[in-house]
PDB file of N, CA and C in Angstrom:
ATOM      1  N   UNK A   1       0.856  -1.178   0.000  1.00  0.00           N
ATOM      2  CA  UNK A   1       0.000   0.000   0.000  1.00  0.00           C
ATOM      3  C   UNK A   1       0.897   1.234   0.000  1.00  0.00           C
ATOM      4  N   UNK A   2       0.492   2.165  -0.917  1.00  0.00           N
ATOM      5  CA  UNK A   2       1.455   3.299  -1.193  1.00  0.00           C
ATOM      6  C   UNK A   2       1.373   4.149   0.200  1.00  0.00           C
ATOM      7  N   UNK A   3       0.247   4.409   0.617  1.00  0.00           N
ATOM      8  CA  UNK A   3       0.217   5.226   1.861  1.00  0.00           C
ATOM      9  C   UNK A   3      -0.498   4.096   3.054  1.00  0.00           C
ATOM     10  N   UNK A   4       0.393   3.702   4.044  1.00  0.00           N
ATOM     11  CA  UNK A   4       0.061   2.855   5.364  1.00  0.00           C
ATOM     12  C   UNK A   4      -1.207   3.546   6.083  1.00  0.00           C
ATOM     13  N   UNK A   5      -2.040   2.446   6.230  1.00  0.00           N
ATOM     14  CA  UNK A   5      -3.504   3.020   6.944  1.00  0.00           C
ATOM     15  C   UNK A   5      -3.092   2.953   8.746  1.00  0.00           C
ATOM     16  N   UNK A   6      -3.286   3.784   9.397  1.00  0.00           N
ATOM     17  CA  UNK A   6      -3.105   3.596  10.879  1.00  0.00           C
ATOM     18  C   UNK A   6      -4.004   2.744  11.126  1.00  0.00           C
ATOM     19  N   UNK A   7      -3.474   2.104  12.666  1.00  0.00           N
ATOM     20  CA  UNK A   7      -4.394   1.292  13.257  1.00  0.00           C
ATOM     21  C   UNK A   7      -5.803   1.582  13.885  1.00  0.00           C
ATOM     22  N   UNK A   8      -5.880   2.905  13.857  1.00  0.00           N
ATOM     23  CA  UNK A   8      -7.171   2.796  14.001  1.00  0.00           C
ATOM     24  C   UNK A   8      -7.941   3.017  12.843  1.00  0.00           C
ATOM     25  N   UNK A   9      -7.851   3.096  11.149  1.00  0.00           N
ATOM     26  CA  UNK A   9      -8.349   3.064  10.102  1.00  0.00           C
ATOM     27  C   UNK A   9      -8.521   1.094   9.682  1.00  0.00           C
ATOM     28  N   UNK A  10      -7.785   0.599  10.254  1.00  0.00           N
ATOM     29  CA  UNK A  10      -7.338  -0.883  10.157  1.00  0.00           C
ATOM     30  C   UNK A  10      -8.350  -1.716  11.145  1.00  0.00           C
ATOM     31  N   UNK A  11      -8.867  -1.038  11.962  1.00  0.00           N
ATOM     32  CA  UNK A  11      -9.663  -1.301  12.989  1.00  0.00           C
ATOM     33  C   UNK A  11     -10.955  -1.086  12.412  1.00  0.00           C
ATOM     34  N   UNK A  12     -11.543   0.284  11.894  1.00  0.00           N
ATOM     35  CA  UNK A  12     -13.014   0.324  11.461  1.00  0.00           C
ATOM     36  C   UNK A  12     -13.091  -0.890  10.692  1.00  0.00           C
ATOM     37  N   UNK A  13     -12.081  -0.833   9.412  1.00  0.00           N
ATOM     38  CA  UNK A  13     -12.194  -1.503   8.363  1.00  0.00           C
ATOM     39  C   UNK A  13     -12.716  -2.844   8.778  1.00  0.00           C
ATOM     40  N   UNK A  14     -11.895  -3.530  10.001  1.00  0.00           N
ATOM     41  CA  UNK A  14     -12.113  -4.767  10.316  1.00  0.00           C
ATOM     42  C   UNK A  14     -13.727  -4.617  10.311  1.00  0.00           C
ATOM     43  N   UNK A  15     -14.295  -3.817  11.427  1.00  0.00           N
ATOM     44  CA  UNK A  15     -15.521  -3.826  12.045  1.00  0.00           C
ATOM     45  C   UNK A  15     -16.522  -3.846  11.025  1.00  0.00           C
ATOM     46  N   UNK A  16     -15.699  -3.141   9.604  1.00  0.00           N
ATOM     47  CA  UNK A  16     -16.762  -2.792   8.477  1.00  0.00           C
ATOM     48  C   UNK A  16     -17.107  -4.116   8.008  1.00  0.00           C
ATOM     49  N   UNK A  17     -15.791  -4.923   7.663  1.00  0.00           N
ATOM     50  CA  UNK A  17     -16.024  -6.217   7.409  1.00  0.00           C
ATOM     51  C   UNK A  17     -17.056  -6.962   8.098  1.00  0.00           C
ATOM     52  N   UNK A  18     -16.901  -7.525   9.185  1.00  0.00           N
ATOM     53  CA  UNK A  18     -17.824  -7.586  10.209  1.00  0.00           C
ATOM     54  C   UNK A  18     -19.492  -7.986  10.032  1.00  0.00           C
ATOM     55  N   UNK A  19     -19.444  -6.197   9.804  1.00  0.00           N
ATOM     56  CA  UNK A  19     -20.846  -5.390   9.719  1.00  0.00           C
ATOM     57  C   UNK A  19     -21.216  -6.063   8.342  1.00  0.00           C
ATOM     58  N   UNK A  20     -20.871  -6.000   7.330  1.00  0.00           N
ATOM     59  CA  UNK A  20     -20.902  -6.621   5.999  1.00  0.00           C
ATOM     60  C   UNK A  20     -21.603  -7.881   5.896  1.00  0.00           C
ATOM     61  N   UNK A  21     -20.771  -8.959   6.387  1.00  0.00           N
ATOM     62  CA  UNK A  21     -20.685 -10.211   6.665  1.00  0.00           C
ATOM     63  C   UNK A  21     -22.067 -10.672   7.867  1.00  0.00           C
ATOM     64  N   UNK A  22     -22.101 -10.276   8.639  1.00  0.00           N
ATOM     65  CA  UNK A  22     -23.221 -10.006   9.472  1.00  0.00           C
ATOM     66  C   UNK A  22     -24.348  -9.480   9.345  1.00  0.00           C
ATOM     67  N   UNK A  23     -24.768  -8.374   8.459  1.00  0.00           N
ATOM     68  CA  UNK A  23     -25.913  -7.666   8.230  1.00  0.00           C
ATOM     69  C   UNK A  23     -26.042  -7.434   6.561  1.00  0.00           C
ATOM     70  N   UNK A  24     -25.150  -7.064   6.444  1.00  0.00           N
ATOM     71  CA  UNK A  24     -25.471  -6.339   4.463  1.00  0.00           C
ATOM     72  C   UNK A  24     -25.522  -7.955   3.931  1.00  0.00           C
ATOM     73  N   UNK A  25     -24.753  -8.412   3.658  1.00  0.00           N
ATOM     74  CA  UNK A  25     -24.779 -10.183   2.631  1.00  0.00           C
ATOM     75  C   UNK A  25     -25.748 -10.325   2.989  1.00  0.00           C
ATOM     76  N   UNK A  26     -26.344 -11.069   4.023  1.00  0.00           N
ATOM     77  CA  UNK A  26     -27.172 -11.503   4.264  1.00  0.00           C
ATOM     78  C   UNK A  26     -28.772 -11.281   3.679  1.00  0.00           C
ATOM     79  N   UNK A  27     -28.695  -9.567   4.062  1.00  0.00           N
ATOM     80  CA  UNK A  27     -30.069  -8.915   3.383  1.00  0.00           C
ATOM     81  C   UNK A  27     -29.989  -8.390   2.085  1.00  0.00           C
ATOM     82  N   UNK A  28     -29.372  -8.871   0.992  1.00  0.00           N
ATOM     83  CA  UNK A  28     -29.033  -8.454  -0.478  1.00  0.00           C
ATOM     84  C   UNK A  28     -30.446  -8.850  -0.477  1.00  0.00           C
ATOM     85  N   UNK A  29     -30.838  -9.788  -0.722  1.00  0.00           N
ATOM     86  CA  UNK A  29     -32.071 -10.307  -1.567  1.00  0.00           C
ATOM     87  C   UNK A  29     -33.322  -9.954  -1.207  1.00  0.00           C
ATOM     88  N   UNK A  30     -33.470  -9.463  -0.034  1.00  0.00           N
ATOM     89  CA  UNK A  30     -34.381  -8.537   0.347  1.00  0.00           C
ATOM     90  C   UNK A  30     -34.308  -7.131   0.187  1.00  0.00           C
ATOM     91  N   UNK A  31     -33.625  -6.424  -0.181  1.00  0.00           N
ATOM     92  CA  UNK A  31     -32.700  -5.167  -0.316  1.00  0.00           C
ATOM     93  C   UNK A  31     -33.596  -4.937  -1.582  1.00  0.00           C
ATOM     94  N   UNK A  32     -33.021  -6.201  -2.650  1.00  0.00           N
ATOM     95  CA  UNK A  32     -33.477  -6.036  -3.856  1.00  0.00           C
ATOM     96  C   UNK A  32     -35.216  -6.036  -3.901  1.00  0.00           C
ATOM     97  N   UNK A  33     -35.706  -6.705  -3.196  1.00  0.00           N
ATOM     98  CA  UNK A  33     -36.863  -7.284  -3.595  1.00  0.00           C
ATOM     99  C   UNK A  33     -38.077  -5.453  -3.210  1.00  0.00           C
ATOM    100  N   UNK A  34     -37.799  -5.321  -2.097  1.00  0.00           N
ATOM    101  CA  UNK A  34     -38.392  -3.956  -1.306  1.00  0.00           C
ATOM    102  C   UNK A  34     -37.611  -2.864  -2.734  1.00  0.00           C
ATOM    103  N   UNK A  35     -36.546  -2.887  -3.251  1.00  0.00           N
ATOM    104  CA  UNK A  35     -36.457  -2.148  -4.170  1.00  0.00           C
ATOM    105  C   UNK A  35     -37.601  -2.359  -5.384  1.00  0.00           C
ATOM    106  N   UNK A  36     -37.353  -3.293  -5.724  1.00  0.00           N
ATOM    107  CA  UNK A  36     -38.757  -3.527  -6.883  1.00  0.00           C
ATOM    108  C   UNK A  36     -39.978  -3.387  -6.107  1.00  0.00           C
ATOM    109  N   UNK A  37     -40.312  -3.637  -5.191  1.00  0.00           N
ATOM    110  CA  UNK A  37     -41.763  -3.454  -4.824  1.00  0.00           C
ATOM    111  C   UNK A  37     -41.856  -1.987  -4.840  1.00  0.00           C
ATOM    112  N   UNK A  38     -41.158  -1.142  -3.840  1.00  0.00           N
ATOM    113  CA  UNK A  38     -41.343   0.264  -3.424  1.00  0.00           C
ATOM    114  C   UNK A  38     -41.277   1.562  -4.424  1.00  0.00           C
ATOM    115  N   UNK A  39     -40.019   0.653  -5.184  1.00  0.00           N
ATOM    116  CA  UNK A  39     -39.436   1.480  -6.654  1.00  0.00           C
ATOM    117  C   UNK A  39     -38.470   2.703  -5.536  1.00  0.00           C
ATOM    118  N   UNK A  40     -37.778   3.016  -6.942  1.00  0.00           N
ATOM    119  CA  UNK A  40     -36.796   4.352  -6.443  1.00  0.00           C
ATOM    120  C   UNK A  40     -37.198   5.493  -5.295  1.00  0.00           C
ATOM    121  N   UNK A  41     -36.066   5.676  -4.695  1.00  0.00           N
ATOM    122  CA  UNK A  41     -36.266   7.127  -4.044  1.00  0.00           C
ATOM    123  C   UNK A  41     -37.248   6.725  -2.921  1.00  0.00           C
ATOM    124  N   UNK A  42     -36.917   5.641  -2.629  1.00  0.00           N
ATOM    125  CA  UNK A  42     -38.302   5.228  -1.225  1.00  0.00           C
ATOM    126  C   UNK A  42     -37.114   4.886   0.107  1.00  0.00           C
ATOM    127  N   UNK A  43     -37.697   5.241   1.026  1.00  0.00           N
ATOM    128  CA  UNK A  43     -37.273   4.890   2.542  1.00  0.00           C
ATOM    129  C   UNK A  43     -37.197   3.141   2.240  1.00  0.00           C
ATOM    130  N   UNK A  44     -36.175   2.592   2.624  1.00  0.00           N
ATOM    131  CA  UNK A  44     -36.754   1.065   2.457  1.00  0.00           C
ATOM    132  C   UNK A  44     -36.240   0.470   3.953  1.00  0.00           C
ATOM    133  N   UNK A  45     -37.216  -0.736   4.149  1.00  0.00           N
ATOM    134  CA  UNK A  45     -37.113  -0.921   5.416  1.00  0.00           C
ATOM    135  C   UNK A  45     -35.324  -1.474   6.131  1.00  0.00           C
ATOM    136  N   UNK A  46     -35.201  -2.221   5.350  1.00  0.00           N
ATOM    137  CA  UNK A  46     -34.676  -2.720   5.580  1.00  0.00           C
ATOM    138  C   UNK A  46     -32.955  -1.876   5.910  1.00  0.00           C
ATOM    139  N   UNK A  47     -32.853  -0.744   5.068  1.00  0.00           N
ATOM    140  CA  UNK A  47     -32.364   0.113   5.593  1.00  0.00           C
ATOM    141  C   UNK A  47     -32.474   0.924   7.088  1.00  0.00           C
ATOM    142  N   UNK A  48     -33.573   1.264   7.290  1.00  0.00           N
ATOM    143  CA  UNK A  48     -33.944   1.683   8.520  1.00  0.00           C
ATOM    144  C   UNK A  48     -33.733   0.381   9.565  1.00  0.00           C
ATOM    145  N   UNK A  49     -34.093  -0.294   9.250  1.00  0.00           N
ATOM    146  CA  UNK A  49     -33.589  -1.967  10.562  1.00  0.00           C
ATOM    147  C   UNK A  49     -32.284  -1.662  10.965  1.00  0.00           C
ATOM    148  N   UNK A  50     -30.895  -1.356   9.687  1.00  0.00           N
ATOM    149  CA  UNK A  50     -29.683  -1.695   9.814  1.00  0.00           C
ATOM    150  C   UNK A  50     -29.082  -0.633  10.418  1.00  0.00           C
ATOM    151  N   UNK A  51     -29.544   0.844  10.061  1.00  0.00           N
ATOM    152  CA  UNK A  51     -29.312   2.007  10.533  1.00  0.00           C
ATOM    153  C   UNK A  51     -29.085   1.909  11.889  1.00  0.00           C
ATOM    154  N   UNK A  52     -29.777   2.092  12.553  1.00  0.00           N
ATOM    155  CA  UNK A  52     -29.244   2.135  14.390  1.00  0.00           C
ATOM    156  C   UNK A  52     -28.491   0.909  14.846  1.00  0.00           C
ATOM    157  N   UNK A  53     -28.025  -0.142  14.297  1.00  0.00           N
ATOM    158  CA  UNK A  53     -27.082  -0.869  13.819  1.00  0.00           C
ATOM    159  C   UNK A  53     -25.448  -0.414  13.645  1.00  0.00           C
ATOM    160  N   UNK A  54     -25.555   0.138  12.539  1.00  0.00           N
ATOM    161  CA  UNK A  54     -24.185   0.859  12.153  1.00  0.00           C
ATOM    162  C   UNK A  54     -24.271   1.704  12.881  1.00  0.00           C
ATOM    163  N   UNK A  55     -25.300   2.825  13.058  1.00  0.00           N
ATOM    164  CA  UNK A  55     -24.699   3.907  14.342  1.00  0.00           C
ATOM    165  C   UNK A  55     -24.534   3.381  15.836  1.00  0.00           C
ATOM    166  N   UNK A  56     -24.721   2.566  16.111  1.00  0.00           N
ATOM    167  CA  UNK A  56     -24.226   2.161  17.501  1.00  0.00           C
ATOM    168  C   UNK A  56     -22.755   1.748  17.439  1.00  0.00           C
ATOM    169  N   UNK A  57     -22.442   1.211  16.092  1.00  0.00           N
ATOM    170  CA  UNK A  57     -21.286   0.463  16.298  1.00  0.00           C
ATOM    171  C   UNK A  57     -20.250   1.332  15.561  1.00  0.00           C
ATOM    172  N   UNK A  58     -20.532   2.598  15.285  1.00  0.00           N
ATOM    173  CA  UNK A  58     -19.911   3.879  14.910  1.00  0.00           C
ATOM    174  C   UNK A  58     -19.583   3.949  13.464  1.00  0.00           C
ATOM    175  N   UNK A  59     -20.228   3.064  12.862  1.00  0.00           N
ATOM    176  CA  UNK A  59     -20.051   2.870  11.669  1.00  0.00           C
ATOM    177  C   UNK A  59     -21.209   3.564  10.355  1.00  0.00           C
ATOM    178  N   UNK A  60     -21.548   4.599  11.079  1.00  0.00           N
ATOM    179  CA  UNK A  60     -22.259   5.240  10.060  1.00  0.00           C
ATOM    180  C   UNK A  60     -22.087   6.779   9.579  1.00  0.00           C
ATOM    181  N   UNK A  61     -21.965   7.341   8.531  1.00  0.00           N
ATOM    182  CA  UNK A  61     -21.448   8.993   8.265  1.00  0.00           C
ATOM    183  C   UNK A  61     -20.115   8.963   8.819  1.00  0.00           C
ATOM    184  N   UNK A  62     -19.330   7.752   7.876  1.00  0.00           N
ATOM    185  CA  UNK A  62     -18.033   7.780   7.727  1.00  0.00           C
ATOM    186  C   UNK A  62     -16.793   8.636   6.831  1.00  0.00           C
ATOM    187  N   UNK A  63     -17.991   8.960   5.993  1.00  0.00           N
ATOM    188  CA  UNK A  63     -17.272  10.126   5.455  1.00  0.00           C
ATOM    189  C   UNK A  63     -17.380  11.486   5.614  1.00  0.00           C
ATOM    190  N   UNK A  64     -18.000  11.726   6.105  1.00  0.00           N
ATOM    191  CA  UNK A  64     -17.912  12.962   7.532  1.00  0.00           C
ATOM    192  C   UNK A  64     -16.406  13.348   7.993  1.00  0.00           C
ATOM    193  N   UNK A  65     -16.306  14.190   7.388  1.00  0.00           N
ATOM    194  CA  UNK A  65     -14.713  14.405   8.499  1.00  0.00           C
ATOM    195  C   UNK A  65     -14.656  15.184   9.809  1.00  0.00           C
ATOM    196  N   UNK A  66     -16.038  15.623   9.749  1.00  0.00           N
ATOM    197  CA  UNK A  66     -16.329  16.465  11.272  1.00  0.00           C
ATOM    198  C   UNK A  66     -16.325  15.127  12.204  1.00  0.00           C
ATOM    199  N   UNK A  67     -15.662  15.176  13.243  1.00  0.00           N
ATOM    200  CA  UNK A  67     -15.648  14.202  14.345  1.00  0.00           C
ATOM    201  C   UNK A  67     -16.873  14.330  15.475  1.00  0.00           C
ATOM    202  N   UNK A  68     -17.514  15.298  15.157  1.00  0.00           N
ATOM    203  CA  UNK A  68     -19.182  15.432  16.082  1.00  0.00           C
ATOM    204  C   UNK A  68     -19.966  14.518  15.239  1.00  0.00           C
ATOM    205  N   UNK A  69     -19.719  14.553  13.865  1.00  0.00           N
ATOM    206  CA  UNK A  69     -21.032  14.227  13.302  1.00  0.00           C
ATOM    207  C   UNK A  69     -20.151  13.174  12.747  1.00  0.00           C
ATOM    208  N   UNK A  70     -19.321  12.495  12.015  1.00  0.00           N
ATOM    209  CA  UNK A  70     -18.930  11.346  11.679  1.00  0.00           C
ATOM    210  C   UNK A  70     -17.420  11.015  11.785  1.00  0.00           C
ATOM    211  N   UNK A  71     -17.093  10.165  11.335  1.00  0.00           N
ATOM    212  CA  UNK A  71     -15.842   9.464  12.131  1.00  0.00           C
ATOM    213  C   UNK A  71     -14.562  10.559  12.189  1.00  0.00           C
ATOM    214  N   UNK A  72     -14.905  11.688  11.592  1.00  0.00           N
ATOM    215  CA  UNK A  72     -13.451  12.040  11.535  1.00  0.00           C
ATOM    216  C   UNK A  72     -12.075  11.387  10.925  1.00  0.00           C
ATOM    217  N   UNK A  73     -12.428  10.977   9.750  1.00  0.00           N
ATOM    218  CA  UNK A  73     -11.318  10.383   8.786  1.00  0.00           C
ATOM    219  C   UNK A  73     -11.163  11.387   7.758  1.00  0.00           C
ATOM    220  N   UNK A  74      -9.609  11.544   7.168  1.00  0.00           N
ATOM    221  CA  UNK A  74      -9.403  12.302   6.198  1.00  0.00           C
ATOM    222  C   UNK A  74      -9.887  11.546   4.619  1.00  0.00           C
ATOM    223  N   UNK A  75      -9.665  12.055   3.911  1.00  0.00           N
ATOM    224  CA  UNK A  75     -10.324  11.470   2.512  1.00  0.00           C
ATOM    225  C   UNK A  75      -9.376  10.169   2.416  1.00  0.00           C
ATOM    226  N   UNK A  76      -7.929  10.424   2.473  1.00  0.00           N
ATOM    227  CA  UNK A  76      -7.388   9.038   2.352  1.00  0.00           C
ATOM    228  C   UNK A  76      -7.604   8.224   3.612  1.00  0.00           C
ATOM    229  N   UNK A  77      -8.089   8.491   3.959  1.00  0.00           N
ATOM    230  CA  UNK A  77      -8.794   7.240   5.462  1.00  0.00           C
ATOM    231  C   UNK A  77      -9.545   6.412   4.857  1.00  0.00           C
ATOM    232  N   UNK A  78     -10.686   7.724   4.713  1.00  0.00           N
ATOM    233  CA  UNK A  78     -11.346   7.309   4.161  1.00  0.00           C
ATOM    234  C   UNK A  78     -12.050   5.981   2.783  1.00  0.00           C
ATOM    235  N   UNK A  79     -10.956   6.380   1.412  1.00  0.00           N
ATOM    236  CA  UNK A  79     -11.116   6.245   0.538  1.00  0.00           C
ATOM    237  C   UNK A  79     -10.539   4.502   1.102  1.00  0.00           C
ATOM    238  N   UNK A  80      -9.477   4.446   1.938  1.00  0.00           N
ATOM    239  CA  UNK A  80      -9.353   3.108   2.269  1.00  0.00           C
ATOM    240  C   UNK A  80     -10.286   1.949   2.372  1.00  0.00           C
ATOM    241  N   UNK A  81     -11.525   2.558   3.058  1.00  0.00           N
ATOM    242  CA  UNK A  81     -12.540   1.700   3.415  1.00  0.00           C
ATOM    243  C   UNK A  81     -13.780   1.222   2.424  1.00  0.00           C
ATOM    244  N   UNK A  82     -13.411   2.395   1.166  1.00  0.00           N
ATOM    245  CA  UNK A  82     -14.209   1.751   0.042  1.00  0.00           C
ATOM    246  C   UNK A  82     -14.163   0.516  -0.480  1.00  0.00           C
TER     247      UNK A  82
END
């Protein structure tokens, strides 16, 4: 890696994994399905389920660089975790 991620960028990432593996895989196929039913531009539930989810586990408005309102990572922190 051209620029070394600190350990605490190495740390979300893990958690992101995690979160992934635990919640997002899992609900793809429902994700999709509430997409075709609801159609575009809709609240979908299943989003709202996962939401207070990732914000408990600090994993939400990660690209936020304000540290009140999200993690406080710079863009290359950031861009790591894409």
């Amino acid at each position: 890696m051209l620029y070394p991620a600190s350990e605490r960028v190495l740390e979300i990432k893990r958690q992101l994994e995690r979160f992934m593996d635990d919640h997002i895989y899992p609900n793809e196929a429902r994700h999709y399905r509430e997409v075709e039913e609801l159609g575009p531009w809709k609240v979908y539930p299943i989003v709202e389920e996962l939401k207070p989810l990732a914000k408990a586990q600090g994993l939400w408005n990660l690209f936020l660089p304000d540290s009140d309102r999200g993690a406080g990572l710079t863009n290359l922190e950031y861009a790591t975790l894409c």
